[in-house]
C-alpha atoms as a PDB file:
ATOM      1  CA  UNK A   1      19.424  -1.500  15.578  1.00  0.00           C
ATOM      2  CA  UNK A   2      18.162   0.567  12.671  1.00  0.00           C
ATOM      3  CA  UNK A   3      15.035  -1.051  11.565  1.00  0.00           C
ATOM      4  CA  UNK A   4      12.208  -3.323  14.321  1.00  0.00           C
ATOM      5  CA  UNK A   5       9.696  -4.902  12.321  1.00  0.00           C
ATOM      6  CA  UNK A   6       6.377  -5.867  14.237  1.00  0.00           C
ATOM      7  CA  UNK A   7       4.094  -9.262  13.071  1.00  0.00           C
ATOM      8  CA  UNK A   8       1.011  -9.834  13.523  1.00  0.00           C
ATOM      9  CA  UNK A   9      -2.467  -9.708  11.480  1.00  0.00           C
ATOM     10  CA  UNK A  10      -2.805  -6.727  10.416  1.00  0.00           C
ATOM     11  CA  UNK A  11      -6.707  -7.852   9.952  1.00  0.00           C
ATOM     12  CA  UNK A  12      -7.221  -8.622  13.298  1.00  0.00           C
ATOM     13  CA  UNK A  13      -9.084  -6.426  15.546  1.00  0.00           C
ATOM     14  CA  UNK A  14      -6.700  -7.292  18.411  1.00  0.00           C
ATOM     15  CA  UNK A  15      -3.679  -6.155  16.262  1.00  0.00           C
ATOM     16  CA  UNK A  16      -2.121  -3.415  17.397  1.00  0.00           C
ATOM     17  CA  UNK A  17       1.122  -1.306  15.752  1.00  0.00           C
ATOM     18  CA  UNK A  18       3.808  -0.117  17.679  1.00  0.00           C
ATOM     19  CA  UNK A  19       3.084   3.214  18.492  1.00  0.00           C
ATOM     20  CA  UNK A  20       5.092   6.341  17.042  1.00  0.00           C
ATOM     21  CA  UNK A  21       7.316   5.103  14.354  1.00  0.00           C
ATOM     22  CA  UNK A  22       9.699   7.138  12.487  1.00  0.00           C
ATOM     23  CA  UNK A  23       8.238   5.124   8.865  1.00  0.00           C
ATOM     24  CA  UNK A  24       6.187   2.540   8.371  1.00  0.00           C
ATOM     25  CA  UNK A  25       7.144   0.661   5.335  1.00  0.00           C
ATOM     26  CA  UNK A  26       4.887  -1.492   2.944  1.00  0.00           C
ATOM     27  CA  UNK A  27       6.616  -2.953  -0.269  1.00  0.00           C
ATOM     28  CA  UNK A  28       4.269  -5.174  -2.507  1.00  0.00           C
ATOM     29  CA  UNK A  29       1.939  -5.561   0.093  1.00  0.00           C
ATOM     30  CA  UNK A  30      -1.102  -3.699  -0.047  1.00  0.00           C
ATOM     31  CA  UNK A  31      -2.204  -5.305  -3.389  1.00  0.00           C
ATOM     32  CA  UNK A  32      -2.637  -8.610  -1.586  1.00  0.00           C
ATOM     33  CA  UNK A  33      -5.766  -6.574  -0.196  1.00  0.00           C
ATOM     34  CA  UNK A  34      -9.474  -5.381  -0.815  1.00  0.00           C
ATOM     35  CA  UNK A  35      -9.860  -1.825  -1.176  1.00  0.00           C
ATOM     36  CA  UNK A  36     -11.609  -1.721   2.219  1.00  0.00           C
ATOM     37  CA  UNK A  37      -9.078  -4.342   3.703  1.00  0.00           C
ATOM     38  CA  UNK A  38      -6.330  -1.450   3.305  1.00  0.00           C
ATOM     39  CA  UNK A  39      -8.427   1.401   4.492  1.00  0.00           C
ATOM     40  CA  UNK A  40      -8.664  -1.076   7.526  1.00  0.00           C
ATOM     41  CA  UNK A  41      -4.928  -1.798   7.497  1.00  0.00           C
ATOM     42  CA  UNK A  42      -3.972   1.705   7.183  1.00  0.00           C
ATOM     43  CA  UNK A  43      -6.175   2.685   9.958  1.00  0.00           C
ATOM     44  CA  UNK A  44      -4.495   1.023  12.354  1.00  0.00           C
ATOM     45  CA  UNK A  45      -1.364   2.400  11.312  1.00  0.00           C
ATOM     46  CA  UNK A  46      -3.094   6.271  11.724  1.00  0.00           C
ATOM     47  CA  UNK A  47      -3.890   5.315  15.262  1.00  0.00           C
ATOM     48  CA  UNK A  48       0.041   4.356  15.890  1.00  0.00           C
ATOM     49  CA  UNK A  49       1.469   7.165  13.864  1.00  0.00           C
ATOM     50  CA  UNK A  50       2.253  10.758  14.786  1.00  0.00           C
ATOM     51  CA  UNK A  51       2.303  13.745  12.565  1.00  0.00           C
ATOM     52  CA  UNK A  52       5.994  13.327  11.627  1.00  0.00           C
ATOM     53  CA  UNK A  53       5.090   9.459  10.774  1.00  0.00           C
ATOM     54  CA  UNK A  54       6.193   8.718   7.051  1.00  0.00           C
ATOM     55  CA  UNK A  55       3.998   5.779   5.226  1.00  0.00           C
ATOM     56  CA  UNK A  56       5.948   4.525   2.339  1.00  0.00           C
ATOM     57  CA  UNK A  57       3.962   2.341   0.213  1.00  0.00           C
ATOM     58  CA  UNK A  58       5.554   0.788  -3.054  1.00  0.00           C
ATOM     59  CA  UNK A  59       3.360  -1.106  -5.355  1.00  0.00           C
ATOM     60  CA  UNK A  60       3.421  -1.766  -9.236  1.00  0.00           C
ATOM     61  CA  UNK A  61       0.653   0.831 -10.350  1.00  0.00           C
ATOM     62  CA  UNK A  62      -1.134  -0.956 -13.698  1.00  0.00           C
ATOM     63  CA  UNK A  63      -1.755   3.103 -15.111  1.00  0.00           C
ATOM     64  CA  UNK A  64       1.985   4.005 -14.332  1.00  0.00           C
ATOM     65  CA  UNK A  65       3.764   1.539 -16.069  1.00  0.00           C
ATOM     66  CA  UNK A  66       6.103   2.974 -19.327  1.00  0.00           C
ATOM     67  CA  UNK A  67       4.518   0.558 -21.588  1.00  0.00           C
ATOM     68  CA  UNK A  68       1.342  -0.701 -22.552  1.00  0.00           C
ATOM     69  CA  UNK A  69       2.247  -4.386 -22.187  1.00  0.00           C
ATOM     70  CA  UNK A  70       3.342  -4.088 -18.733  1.00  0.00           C
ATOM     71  CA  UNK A  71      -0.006  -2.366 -17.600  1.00  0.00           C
ATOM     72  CA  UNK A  72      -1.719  -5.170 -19.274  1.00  0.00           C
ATOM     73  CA  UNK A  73       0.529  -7.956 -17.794  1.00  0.00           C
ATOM     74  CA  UNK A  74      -0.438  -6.307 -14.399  1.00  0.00           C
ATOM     75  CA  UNK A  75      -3.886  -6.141 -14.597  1.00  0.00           C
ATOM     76  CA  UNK A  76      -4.119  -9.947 -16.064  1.00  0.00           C
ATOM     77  CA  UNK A  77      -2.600 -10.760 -12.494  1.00  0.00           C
ATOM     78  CA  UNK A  78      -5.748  -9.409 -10.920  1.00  0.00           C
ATOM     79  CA  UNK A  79      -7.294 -12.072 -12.062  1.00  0.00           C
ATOM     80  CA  UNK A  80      -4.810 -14.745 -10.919  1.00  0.00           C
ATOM     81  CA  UNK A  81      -5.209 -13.100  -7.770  1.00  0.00           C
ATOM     82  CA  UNK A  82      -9.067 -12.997  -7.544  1.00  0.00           C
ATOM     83  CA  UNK A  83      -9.659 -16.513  -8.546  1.00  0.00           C
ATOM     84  CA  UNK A  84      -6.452 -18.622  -7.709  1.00  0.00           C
ATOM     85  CA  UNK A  85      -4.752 -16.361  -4.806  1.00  0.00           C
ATOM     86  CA  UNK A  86      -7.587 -14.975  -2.165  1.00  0.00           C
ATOM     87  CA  UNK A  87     -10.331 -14.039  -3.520  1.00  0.00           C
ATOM     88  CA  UNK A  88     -10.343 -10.055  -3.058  1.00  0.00           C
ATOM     89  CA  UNK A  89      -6.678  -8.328  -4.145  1.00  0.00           C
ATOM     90  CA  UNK A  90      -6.109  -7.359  -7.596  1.00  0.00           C
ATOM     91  CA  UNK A  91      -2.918  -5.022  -8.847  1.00  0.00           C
ATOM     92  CA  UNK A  92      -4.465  -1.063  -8.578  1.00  0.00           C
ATOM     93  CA  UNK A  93      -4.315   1.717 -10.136  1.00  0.00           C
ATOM     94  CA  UNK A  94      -2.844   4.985  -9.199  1.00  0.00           C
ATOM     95  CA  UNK A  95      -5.950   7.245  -7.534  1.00  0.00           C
ATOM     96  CA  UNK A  96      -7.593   3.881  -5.972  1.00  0.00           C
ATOM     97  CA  UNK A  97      -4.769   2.690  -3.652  1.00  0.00           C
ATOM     98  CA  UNK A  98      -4.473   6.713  -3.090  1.00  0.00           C
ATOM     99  CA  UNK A  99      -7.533   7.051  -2.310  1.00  0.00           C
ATOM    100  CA  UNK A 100      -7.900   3.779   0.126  1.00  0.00           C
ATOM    101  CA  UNK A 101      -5.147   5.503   2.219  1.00  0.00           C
ATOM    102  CA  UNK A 102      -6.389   8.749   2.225  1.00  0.00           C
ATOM    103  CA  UNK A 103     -10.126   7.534   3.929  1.00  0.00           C
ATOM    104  CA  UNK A 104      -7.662   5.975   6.878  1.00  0.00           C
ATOM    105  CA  UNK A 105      -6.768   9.654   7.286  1.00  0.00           C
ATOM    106  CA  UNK A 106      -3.598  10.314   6.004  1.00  0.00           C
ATOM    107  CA  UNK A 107      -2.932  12.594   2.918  1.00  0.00           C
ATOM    108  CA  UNK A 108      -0.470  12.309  -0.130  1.00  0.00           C
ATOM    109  CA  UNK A 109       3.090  13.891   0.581  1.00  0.00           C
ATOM    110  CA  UNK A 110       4.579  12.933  -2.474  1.00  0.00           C
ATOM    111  CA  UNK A 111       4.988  10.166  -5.786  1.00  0.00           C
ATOM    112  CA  UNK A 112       7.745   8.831  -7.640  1.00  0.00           C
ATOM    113  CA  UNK A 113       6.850   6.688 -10.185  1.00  0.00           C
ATOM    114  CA  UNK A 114       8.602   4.616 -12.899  1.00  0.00           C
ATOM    115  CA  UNK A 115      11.361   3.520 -10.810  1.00  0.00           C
ATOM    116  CA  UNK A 116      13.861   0.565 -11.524  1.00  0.00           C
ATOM    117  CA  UNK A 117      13.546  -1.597 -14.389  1.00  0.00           C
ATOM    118  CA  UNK A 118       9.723  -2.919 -12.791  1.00  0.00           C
ATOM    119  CA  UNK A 119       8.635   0.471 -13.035  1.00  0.00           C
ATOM    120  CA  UNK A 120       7.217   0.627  -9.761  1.00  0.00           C
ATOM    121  CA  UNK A 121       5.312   3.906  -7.668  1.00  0.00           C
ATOM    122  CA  UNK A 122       6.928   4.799  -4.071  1.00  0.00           C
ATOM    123  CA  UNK A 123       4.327   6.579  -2.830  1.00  0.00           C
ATOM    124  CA  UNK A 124       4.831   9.016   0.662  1.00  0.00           C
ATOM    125  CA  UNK A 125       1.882   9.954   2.860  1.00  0.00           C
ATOM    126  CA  UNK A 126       1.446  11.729   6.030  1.00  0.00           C
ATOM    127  CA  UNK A 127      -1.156  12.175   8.316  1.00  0.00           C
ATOM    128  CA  UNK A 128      -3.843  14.531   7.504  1.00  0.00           C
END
């Protein structure tokens, strides 16, 4: 009773999000996606957010990692998922995923990076 989840395609047209939600939550998902596949994804959940909607998004971020092996090890799974996964995802950096949320209109509330021993980015937005 504290948590619905919803399923569908998010990268259908007919796919529609439940509308009003307290949070949406996304955990290692987004990097399964083009760029302009999460601007898509993320505009459908602007449409069923309000202004008090939180968008939590955690992701391993390749330029936030503590060391310089792990960034590496990160982006060398880009390539495992451009040519053996889908075709089109790759593991981002910190101001593109930003930035792919931010053109489905919703703006940056906060970023904690560097958390647990994977050293991923939580990352809070809000609608603009």
């Amino acid at each position: 009773d504290r948590i619905k989840t919803h399923s569908g395609n998010v990268l259908a047209e007919s796919t529609a999000l439940p509308a009003k939600p307290d949070a949406v939550w996304m955990s290692q998902f987004l990097d399964c996606f083009s760029l302009s596949q999460i601007t898509k994804i993320l505009k459908k959940v602007h449409e069923a957010a309000d202004k008090d909607t939180l968008v939590y998004v955690l992701e391993p971020l390749w330029d936030k990692q503590r060391f310089e092996a792990s960034a590496y090890s990160l982006q060398a799974t880009s390539l495992y998922f451009t040519c053996m996964a889908n075709g089109n995802s790759k593991m981002y950096r910190f101001s593109e995923l930003k930035e792919a949320v931010e053109k489905a209109g919703f703006k940056l509330d906060c970023a904690h990076h560097n958390l647990g021993s994977n050293a991923y980015s939580l990352l809070v937005f809000k609608k603009a």
